[in-house]
PDB file of N, CA and C in Angstrom:
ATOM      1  N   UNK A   1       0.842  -1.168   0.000  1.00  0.00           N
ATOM      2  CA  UNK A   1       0.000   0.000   0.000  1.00  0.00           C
ATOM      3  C   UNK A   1       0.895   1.242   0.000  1.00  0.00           C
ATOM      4  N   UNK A   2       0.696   2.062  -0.646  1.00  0.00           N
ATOM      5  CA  UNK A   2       1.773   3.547  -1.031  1.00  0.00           C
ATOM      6  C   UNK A   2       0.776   5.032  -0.423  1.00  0.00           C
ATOM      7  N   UNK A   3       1.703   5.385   0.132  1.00  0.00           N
ATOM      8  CA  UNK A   3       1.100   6.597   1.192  1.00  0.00           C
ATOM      9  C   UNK A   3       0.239   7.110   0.625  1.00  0.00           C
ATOM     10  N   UNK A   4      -0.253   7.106  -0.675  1.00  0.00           N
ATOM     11  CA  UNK A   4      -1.395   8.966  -1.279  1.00  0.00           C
ATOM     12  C   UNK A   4      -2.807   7.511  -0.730  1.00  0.00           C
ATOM     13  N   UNK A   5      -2.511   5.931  -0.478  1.00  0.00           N
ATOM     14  CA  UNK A   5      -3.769   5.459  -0.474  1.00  0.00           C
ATOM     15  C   UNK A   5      -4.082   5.063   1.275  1.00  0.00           C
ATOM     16  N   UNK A   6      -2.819   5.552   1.722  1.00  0.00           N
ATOM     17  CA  UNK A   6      -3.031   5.337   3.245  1.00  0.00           C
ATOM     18  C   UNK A   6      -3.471   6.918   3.996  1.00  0.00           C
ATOM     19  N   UNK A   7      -2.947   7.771   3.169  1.00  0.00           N
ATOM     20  CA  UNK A   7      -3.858   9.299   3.241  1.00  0.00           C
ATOM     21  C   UNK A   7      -4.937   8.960   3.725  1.00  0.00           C
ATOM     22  N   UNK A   8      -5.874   8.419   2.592  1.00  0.00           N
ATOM     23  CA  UNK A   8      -6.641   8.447   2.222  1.00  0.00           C
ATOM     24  C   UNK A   8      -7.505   7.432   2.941  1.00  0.00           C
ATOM     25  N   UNK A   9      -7.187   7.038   3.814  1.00  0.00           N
ATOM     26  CA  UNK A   9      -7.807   5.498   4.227  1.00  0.00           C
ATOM     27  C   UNK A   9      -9.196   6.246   4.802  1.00  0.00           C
ATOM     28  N   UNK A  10      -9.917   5.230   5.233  1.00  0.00           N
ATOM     29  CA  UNK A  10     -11.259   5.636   6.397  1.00  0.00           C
ATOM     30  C   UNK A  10     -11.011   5.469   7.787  1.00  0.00           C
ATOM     31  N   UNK A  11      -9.935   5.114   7.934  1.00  0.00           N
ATOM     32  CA  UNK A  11     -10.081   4.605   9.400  1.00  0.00           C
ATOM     33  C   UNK A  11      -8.883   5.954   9.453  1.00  0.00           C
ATOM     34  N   UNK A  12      -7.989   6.388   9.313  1.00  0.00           N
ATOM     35  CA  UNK A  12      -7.348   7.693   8.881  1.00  0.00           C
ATOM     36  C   UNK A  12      -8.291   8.889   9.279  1.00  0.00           C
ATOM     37  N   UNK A  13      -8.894   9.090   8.014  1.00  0.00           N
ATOM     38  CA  UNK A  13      -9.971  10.162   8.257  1.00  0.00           C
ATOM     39  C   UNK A  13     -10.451  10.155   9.617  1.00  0.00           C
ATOM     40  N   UNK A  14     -10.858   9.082  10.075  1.00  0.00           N
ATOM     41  CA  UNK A  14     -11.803   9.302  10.819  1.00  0.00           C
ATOM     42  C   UNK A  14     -11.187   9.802  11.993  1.00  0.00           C
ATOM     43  N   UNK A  15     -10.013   9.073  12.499  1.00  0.00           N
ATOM     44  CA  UNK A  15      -8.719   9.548  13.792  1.00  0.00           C
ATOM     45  C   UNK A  15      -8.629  10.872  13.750  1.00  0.00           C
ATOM     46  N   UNK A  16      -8.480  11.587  12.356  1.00  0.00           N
ATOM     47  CA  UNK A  16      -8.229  12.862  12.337  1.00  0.00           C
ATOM     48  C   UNK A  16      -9.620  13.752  11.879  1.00  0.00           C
ATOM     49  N   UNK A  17     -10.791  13.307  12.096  1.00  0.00           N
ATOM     50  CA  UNK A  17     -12.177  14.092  12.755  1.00  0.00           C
ATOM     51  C   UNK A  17     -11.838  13.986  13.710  1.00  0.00           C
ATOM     52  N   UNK A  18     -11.969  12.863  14.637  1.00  0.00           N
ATOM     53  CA  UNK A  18     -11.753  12.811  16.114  1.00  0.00           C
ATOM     54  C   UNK A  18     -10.961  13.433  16.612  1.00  0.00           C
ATOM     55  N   UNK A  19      -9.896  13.802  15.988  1.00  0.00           N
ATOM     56  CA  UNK A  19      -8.639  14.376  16.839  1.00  0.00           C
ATOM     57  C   UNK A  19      -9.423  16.045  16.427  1.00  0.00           C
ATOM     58  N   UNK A  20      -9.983  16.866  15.311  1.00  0.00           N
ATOM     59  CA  UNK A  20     -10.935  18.466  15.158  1.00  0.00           C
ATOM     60  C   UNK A  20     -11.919  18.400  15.705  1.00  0.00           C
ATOM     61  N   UNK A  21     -12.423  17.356  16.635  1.00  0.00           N
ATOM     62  CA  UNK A  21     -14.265  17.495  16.697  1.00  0.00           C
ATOM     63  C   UNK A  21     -13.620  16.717  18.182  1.00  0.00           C
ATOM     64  N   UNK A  22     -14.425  17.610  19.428  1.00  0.00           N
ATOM     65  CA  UNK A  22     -14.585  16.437  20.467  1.00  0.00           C
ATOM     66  C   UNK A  22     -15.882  15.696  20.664  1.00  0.00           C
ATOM     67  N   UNK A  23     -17.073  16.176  20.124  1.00  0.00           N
ATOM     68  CA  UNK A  23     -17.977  15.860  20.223  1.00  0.00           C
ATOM     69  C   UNK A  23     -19.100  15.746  18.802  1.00  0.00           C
ATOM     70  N   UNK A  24     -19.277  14.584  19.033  1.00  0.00           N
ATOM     71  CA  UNK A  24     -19.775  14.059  17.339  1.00  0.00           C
ATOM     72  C   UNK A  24     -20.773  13.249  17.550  1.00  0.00           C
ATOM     73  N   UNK A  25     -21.733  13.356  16.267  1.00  0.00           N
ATOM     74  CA  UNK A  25     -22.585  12.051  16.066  1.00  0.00           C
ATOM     75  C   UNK A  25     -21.936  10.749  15.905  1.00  0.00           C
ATOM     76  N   UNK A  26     -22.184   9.853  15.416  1.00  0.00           N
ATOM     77  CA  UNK A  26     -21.935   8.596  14.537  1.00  0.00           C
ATOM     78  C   UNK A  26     -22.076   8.866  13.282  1.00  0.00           C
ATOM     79  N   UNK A  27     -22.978   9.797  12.619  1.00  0.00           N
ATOM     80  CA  UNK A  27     -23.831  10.454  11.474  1.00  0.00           C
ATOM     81  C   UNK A  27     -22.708  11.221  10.714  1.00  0.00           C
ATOM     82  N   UNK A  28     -22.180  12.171  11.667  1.00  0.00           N
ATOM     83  CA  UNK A  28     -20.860  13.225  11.272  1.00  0.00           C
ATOM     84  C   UNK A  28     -19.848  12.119  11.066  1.00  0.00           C
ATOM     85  N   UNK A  29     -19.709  11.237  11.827  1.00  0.00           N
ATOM     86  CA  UNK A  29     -18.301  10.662  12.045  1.00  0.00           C
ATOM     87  C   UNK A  29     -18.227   9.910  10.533  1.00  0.00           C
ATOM     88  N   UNK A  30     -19.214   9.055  10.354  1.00  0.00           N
ATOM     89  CA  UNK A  30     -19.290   8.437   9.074  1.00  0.00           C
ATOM     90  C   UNK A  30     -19.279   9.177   7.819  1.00  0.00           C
ATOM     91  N   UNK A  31     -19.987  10.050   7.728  1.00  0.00           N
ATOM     92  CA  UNK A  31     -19.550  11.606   7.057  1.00  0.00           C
ATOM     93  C   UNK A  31     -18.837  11.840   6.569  1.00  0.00           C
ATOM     94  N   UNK A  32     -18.090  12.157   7.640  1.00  0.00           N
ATOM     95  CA  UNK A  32     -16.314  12.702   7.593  1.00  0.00           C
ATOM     96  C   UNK A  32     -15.287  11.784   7.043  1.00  0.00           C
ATOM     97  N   UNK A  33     -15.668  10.391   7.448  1.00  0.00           N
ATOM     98  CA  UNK A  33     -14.546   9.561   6.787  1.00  0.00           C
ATOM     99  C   UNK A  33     -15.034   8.082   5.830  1.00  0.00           C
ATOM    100  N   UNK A  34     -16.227   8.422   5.380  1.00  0.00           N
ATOM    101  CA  UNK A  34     -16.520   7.944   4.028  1.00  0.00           C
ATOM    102  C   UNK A  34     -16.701   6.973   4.756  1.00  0.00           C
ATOM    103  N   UNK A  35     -17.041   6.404   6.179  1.00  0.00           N
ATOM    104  CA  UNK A  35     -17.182   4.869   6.539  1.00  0.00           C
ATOM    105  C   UNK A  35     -18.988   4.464   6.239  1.00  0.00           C
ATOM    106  N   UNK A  36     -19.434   3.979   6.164  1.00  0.00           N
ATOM    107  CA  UNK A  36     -20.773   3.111   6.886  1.00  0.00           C
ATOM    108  C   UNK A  36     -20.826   3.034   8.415  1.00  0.00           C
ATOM    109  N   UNK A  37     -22.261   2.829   8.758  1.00  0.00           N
ATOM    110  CA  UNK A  37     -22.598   2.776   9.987  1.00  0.00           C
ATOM    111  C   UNK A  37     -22.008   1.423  10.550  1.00  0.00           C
ATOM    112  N   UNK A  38     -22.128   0.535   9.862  1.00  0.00           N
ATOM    113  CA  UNK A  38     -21.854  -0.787  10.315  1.00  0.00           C
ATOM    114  C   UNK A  38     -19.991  -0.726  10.385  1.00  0.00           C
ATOM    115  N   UNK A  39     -19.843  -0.641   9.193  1.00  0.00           N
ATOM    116  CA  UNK A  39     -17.916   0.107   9.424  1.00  0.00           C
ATOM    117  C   UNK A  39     -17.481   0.731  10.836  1.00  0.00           C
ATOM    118  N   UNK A  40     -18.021   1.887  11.019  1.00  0.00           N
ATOM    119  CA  UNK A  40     -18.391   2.478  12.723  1.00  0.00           C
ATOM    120  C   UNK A  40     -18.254   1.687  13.667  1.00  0.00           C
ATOM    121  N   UNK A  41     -19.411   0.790  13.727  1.00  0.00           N
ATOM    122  CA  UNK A  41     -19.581   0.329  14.822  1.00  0.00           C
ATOM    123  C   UNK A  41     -18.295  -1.268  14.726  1.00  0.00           C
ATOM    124  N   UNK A  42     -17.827  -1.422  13.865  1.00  0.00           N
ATOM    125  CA  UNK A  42     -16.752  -1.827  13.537  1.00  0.00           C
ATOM    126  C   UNK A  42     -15.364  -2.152  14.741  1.00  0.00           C
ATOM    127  N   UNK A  43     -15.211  -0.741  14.253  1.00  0.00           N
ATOM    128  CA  UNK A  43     -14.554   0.199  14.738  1.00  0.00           C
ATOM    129  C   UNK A  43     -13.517   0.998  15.904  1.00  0.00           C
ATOM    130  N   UNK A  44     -15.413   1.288  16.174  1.00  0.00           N
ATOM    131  CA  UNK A  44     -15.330   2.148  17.355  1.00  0.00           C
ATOM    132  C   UNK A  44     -14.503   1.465  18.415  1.00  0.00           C
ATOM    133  N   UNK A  45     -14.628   0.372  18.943  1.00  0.00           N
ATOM    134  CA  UNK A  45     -14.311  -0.645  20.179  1.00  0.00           C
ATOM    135  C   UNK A  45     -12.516  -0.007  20.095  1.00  0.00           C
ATOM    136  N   UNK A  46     -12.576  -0.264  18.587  1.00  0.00           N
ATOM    137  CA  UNK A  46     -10.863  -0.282  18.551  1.00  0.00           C
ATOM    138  C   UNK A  46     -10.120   1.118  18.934  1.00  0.00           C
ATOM    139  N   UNK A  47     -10.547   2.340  18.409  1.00  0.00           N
ATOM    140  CA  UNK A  47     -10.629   3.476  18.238  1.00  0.00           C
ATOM    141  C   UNK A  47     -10.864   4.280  19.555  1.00  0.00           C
ATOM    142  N   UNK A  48     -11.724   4.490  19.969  1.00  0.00           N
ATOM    143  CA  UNK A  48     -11.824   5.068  20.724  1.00  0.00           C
ATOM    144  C   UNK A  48     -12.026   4.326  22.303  1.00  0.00           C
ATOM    145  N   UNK A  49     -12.264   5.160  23.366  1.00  0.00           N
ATOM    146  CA  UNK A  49     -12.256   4.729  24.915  1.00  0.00           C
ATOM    147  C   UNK A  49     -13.600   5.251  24.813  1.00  0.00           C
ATOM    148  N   UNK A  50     -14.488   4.370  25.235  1.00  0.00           N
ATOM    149  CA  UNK A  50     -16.407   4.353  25.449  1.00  0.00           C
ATOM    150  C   UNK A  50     -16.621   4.713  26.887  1.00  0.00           C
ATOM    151  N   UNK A  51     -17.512   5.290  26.646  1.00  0.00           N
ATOM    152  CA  UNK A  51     -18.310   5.252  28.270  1.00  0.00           C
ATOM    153  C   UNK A  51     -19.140   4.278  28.233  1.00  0.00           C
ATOM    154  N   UNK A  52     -20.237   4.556  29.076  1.00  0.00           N
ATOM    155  CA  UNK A  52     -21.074   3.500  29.505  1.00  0.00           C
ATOM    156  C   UNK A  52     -22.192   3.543  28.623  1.00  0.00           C
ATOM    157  N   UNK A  53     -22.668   4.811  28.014  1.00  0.00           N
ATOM    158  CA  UNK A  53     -23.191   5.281  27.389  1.00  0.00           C
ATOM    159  C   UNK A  53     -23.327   4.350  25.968  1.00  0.00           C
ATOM    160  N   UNK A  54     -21.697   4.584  25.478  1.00  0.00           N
ATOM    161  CA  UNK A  54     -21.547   4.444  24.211  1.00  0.00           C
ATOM    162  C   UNK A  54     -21.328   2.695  23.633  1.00  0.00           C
ATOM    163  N   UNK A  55     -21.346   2.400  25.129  1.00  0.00           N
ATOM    164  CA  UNK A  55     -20.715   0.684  24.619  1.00  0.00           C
ATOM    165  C   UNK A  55     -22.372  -0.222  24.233  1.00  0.00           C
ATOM    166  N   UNK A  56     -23.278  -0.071  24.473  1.00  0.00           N
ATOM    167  CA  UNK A  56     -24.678  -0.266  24.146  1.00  0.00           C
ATOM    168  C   UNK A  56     -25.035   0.514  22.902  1.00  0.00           C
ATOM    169  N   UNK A  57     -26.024   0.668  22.641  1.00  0.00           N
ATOM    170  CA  UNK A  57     -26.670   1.202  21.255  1.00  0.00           C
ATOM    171  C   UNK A  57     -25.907   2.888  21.618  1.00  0.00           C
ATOM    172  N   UNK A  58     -25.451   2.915  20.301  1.00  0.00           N
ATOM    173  CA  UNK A  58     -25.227   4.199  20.084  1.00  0.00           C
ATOM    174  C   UNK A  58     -26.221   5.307  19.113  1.00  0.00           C
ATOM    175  N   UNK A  59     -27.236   6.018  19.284  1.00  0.00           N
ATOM    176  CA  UNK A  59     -28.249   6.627  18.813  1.00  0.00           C
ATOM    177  C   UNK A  59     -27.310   7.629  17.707  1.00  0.00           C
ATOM    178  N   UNK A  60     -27.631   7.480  15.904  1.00  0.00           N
ATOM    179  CA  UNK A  60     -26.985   7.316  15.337  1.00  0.00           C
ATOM    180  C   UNK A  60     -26.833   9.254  15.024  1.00  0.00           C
ATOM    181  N   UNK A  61     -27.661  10.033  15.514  1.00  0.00           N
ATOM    182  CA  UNK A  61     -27.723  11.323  15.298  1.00  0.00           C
ATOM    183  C   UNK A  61     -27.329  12.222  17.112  1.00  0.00           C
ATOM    184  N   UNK A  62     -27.310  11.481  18.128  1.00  0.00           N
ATOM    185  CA  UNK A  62     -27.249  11.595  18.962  1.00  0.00           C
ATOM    186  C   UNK A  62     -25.564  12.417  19.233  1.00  0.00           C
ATOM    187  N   UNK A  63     -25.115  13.454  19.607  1.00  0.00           N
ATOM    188  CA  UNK A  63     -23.506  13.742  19.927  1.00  0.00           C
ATOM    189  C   UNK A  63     -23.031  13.262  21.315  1.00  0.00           C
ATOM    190  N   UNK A  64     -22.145  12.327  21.398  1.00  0.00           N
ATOM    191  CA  UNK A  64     -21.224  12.060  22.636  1.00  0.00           C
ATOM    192  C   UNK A  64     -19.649  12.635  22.173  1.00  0.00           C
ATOM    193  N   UNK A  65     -19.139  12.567  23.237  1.00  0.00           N
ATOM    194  CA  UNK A  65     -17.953  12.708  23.511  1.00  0.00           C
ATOM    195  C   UNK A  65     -16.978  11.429  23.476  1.00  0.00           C
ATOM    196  N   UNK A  66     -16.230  11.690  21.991  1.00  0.00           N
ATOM    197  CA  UNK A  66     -15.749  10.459  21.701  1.00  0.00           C
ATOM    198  C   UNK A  66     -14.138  10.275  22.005  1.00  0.00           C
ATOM    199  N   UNK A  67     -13.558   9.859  22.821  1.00  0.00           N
ATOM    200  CA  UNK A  67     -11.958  10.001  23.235  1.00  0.00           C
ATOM    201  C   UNK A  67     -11.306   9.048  22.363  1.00  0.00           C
ATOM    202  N   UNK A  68     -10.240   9.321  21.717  1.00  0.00           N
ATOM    203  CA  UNK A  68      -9.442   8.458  21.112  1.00  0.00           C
ATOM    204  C   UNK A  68      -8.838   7.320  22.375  1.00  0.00           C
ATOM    205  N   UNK A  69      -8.378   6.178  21.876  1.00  0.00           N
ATOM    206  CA  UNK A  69      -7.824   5.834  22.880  1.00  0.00           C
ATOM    207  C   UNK A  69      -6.321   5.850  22.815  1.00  0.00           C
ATOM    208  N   UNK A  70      -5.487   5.616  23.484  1.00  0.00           N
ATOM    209  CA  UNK A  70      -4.012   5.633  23.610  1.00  0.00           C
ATOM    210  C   UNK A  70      -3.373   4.974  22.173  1.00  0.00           C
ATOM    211  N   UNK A  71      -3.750   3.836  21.886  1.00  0.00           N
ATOM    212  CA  UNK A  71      -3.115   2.632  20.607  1.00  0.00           C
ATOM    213  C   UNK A  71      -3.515   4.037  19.928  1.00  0.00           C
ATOM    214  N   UNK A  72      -4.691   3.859  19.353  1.00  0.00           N
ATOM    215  CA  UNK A  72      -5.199   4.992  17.881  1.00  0.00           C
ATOM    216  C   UNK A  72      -4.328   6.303  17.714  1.00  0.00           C
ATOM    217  N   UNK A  73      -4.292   6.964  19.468  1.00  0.00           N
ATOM    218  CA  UNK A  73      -3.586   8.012  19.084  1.00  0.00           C
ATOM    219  C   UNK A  73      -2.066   8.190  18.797  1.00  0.00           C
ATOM    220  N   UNK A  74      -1.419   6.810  19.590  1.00  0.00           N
ATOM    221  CA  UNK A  74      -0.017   6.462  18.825  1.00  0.00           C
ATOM    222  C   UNK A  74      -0.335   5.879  17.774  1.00  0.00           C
ATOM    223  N   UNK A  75      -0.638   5.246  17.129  1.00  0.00           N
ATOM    224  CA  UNK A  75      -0.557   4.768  16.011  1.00  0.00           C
ATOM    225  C   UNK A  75      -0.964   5.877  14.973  1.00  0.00           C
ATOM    226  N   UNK A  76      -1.258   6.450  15.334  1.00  0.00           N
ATOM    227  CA  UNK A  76      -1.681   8.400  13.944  1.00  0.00           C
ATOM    228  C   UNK A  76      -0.639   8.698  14.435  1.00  0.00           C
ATOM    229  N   UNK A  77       0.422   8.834  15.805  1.00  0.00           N
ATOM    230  CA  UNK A  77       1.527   9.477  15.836  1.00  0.00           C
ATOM    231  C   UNK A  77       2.540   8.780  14.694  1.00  0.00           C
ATOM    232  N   UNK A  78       2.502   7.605  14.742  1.00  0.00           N
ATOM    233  CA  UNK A  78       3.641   6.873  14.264  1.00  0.00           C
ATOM    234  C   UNK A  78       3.348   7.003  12.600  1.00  0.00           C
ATOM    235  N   UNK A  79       1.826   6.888  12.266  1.00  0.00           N
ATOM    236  CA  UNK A  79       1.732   7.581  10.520  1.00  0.00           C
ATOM    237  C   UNK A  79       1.900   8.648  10.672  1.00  0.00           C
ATOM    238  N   UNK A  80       2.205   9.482  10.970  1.00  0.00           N
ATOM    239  CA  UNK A  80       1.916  10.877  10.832  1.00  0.00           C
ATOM    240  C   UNK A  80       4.032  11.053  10.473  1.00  0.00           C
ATOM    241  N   UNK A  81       4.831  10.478  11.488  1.00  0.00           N
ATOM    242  CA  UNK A  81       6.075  10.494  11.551  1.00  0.00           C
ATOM    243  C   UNK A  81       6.504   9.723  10.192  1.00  0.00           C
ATOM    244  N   UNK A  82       5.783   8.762   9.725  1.00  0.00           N
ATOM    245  CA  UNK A  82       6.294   7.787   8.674  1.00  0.00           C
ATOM    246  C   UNK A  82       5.763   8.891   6.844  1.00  0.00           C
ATOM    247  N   UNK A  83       4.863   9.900   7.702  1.00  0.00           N
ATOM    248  CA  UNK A  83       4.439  10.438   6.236  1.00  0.00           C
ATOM    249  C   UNK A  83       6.007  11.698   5.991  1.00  0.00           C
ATOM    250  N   UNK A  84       6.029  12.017   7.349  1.00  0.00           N
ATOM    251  CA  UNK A  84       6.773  12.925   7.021  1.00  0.00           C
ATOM    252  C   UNK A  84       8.715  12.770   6.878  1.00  0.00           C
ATOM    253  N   UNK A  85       8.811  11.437   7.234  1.00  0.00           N
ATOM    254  CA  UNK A  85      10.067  10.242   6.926  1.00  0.00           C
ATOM    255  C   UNK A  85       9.981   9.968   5.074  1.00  0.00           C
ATOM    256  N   UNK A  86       9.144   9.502   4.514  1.00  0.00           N
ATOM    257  CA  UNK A  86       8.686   9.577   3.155  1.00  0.00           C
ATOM    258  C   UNK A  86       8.985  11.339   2.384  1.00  0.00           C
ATOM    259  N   UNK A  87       8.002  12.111   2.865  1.00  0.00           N
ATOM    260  CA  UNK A  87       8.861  13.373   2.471  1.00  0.00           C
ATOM    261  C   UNK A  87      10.078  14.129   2.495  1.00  0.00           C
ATOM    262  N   UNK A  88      10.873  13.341   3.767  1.00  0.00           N
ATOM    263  CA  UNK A  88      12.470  14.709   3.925  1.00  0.00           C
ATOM    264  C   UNK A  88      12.720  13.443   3.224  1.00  0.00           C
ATOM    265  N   UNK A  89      12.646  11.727   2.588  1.00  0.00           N
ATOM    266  CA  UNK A  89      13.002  11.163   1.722  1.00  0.00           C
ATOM    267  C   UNK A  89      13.476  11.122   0.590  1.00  0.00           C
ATOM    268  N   UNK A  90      12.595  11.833  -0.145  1.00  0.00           N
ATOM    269  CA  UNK A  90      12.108  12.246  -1.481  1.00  0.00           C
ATOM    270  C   UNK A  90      13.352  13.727  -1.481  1.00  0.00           C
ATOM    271  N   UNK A  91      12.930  14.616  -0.464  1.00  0.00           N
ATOM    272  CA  UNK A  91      13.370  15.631  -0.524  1.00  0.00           C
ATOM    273  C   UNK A  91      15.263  15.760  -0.686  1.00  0.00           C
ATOM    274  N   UNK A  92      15.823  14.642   0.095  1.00  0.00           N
ATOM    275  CA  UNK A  92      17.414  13.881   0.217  1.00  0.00           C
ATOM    276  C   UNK A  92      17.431  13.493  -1.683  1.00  0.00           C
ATOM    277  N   UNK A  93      16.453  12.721  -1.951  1.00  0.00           N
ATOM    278  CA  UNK A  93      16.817  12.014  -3.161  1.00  0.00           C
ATOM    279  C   UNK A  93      17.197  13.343  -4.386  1.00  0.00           C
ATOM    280  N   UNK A  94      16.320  14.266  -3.880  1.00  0.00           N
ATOM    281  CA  UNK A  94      16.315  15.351  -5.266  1.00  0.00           C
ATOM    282  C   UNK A  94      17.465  16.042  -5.305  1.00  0.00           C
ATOM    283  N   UNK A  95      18.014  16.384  -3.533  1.00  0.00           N
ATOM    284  CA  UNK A  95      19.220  17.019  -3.104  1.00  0.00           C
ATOM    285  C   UNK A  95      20.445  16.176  -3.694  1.00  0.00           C
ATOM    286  N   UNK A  96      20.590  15.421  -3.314  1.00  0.00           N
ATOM    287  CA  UNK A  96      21.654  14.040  -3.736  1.00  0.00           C
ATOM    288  C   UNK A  96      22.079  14.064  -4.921  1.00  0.00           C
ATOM    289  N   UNK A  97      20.315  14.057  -6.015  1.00  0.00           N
ATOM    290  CA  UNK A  97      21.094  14.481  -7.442  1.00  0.00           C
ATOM    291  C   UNK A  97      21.380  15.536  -8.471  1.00  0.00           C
ATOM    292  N   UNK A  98      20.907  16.428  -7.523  1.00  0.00           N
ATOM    293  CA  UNK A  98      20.853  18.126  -8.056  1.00  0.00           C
ATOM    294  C   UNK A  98      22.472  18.045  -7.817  1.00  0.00           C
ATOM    295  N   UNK A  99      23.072  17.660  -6.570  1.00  0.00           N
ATOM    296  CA  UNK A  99      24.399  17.504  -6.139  1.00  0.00           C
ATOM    297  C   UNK A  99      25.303  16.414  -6.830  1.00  0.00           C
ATOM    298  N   UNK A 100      24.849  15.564  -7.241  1.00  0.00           N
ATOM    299  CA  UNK A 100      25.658  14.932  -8.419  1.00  0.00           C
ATOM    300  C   UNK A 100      26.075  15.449 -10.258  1.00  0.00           C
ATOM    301  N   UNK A 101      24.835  16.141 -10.258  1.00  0.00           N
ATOM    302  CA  UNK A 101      24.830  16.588 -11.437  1.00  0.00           C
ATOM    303  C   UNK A 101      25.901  18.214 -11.244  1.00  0.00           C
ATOM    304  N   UNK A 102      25.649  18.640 -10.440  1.00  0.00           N
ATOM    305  CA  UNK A 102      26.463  19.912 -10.413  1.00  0.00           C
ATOM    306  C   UNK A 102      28.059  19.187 -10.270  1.00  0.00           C
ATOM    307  N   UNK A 103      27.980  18.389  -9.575  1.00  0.00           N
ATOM    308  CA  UNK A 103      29.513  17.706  -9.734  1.00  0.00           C
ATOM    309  C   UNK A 103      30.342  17.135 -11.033  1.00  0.00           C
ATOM    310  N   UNK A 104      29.050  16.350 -11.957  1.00  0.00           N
ATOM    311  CA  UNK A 104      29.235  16.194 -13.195  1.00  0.00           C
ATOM    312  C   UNK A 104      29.714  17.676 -14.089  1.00  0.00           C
ATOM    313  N   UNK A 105      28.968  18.216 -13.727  1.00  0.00           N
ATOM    314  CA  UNK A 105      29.129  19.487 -14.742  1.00  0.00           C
ATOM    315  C   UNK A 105      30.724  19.741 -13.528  1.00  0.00           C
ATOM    316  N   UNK A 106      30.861  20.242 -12.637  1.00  0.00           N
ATOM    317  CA  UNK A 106      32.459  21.027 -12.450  1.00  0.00           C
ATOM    318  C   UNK A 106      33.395  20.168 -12.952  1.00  0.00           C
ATOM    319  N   UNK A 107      33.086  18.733 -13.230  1.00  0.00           N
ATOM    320  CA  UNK A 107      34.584  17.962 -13.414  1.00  0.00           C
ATOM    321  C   UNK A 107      34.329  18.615 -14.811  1.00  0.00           C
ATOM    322  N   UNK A 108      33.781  18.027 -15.828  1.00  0.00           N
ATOM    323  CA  UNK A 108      33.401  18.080 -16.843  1.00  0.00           C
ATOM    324  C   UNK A 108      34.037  19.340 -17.372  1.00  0.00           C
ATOM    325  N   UNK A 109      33.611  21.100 -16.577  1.00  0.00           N
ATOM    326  CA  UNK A 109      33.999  21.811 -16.732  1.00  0.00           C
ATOM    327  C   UNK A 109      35.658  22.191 -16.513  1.00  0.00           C
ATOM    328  N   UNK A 110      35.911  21.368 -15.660  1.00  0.00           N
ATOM    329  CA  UNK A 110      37.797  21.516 -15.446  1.00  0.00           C
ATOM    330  C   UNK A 110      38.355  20.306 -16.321  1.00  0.00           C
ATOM    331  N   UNK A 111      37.912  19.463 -16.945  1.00  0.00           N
ATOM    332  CA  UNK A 111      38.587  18.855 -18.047  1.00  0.00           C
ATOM    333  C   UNK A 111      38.639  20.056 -18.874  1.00  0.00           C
ATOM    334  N   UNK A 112      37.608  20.651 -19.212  1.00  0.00           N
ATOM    335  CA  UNK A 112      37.832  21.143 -20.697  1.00  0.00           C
ATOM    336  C   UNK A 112      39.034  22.431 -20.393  1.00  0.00           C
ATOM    337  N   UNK A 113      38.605  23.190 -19.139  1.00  0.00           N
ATOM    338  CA  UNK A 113      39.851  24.320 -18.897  1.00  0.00           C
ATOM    339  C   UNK A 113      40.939  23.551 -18.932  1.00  0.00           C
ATOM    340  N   UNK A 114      41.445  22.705 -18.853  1.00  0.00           N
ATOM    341  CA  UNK A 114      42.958  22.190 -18.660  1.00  0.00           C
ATOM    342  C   UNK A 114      42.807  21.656 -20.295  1.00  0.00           C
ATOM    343  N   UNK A 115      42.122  21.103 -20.977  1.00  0.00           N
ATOM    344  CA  UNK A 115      42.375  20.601 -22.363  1.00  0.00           C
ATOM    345  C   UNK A 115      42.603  22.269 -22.969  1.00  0.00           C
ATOM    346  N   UNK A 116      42.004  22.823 -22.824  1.00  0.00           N
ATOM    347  CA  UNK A 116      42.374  24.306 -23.390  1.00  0.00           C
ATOM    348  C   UNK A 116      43.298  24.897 -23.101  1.00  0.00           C
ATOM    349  N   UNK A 117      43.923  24.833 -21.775  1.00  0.00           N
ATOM    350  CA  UNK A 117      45.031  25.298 -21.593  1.00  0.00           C
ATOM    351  C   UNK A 117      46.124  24.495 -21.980  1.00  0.00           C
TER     352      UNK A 117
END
């Protein structure tokens, strides 16, 4: 799987509603990250820390207060570090050969001054 489709995931989205919104439907939440209700309730167990409230029927327009739990919120820490490990990546690779090529060109360029001289 290649990062623009782990962006993009639903279970993604949804960590990062939870992490802008403290207080949400099920309605919004599914919404926000393209899941199904049944996806949700999926989910949720994994995702977030329930009250007493929420571990029984969750009323699907109803807003609670949904806490991430510890795993979810390290585990968005640890994508979040791996997206931006992938970018100063990319960013080394372009440096590396912008810096090879300028090296090509100075040798290149001091052959020819010494063949001329």
């Amino acid at each position: 799987m290649d990062l623009s489709t782990l962006e993009h995931h639903k279970y993604i989205k949804l960590i990062e509603f939870a992490l802008s919104q403290k207080n949400f439907s099920k309605v919004q939440a599914c919404e926000a990250a393209g899941l199904t209700r049944q996806e949700f309730d999926f989910v949720r167990h994994e995702i977030f820390i329930l009250s007493g409230a929420q571990t029984e029927y969750v009323n699907d327009h109803e807003e609670y207060e949904w806490k991430l739990s510890t795993q979810a919120f390290f585990n968005y820490l640890q994508f979040s570090e791996f997206k931006f490990a992938v970018s100063a990546a990319k960013k080394a690779q372009l440096t590396a050969m912008a810096a090879i090529v300028i090296s090509g060109i100075l040798a290149i360029g001091s052959i020819v001054v010494t063949v001329l001289n």
